[in-house]
Protein backbone atom coordinates (compact mmCIF):
# COMPACT_ATOMS: atom_id res chain seq x y z
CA UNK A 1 13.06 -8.86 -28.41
CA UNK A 2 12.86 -5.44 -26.31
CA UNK A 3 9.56 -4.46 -27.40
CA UNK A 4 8.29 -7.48 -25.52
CA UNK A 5 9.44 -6.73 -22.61
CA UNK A 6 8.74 -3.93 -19.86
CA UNK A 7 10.14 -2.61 -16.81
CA UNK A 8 8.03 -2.70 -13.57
CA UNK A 9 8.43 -0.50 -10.48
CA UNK A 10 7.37 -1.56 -7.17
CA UNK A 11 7.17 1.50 -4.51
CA UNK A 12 8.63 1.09 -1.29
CA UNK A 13 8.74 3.77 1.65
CA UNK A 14 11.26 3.96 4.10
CA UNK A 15 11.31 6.18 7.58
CA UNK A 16 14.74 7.26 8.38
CA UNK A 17 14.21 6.38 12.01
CA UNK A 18 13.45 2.41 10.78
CA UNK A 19 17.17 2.59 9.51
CA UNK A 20 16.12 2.17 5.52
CA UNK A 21 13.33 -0.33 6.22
CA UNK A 22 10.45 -0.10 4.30
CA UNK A 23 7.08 0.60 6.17
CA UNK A 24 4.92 0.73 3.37
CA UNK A 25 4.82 -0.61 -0.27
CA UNK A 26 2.69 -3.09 -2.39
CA UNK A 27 1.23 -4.95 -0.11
CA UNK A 28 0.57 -2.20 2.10
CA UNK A 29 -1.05 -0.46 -0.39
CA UNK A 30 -3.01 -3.69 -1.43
CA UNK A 31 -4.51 -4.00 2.39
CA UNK A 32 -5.59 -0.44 2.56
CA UNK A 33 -7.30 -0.78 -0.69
CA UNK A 34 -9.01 -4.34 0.57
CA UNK A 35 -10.35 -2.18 3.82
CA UNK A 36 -11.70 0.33 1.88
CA UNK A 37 -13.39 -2.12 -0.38
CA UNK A 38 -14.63 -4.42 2.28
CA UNK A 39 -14.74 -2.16 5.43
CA UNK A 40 -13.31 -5.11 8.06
CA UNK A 41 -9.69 -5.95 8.37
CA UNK A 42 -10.17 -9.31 8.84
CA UNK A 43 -12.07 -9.68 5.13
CA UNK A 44 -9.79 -7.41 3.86
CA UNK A 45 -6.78 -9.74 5.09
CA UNK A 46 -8.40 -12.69 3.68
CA UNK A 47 -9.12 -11.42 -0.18
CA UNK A 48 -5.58 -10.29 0.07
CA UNK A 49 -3.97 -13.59 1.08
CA UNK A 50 -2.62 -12.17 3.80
CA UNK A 51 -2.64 -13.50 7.87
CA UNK A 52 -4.61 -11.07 10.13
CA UNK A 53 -2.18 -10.87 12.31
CA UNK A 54 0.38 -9.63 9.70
CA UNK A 55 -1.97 -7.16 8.67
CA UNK A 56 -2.71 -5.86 12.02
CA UNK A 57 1.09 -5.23 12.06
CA UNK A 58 1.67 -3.32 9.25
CA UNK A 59 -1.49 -1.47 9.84
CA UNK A 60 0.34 -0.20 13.27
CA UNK A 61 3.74 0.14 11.48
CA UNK A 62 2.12 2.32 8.86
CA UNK A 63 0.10 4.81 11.49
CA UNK A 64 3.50 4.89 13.52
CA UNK A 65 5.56 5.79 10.85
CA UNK A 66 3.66 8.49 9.21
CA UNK A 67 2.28 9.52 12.57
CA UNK A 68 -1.60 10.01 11.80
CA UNK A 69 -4.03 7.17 11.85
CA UNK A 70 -4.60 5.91 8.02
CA UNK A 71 -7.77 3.73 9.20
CA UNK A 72 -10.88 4.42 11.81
CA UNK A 73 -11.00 0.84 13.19
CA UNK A 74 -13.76 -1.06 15.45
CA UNK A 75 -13.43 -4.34 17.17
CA UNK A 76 -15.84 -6.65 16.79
CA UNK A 77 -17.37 -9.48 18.65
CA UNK A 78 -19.94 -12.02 17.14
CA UNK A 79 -20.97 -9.78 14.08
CA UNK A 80 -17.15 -8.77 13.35
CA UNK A 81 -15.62 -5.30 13.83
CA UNK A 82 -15.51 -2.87 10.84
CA UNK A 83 -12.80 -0.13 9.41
CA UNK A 84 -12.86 2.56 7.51
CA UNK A 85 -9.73 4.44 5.73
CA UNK A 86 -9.58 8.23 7.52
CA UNK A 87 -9.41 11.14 5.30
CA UNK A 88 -5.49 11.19 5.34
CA UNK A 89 -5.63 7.56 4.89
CA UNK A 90 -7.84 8.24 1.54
CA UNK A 91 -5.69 10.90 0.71
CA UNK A 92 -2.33 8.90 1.44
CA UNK A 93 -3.64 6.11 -0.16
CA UNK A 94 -4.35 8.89 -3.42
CA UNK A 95 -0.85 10.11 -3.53
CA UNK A 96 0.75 6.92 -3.45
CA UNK A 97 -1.13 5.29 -6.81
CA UNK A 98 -0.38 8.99 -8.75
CA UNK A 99 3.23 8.86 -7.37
CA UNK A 100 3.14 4.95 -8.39
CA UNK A 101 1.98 5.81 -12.04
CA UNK A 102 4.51 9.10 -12.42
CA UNK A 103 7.47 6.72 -11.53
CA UNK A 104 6.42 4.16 -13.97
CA UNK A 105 5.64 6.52 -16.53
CA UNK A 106 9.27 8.04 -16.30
CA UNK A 107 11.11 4.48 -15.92
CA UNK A 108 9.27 3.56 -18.98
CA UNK A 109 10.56 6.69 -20.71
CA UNK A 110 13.70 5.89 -19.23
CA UNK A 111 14.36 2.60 -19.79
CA UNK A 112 12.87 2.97 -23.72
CA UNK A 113 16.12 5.31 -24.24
CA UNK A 114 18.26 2.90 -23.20
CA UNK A 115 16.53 0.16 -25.05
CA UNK A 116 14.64 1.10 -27.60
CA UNK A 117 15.46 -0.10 -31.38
């Protein structure tokens, strides 16, 4: 029954000046990948199911919290604007998957000694 089964980690980030809540996570993650894909916010909203103006938000939220800009962004008018991640966005963005994959590595490793047959 246990070796069908798996645990899963989601990542969350919290700044202790948003008293414990989280700034950045999955779907944060998800939208920087999108604009880095697509290069517009708005495109990168839509292929991520996710309301422009919500992205928008966390976009801000994320740049406030870790206190660098994570995305180059130009509005547009008729053609649409375009966005780019920055260097420390591409490098934050880097960090977060290998920190991601370390956790789940060691929860696996974890979670097979306390299950394990």
């Amino acid at each position: 029954m246990v070796n069908d089964i798996k645990p899963v980690l989601k990542i969350f980030f919290a700044s202790p000046g948003g008293h414990g809540k989280p700034f950045c996570g999955p779907g944060m993650i998800k939208l920087i990948e999108a604009i880095q894909e697509t290069g517009n916010v708005r495109k990168a909203c839509e292929d991520i199911q996710m309301s422009y103006s919500k992205g928008w938000k966390l976009l801000n939220l994320l740049e406030t919290c870790l206190m660098y800009p994570v995305t180059e962004r130009q509005q547009g008018g008729k053609g649409g604007g375009n966005a780019r991640l920055t260097e420390a966005g591409i490098a934050f963005l880097k960090k977060y998957r290998a920190f991601e994959a370390e956790c789940q590595e060691a929860v696996e490793k974890l979670f097979d000694s306390y299950y394990a047959n």
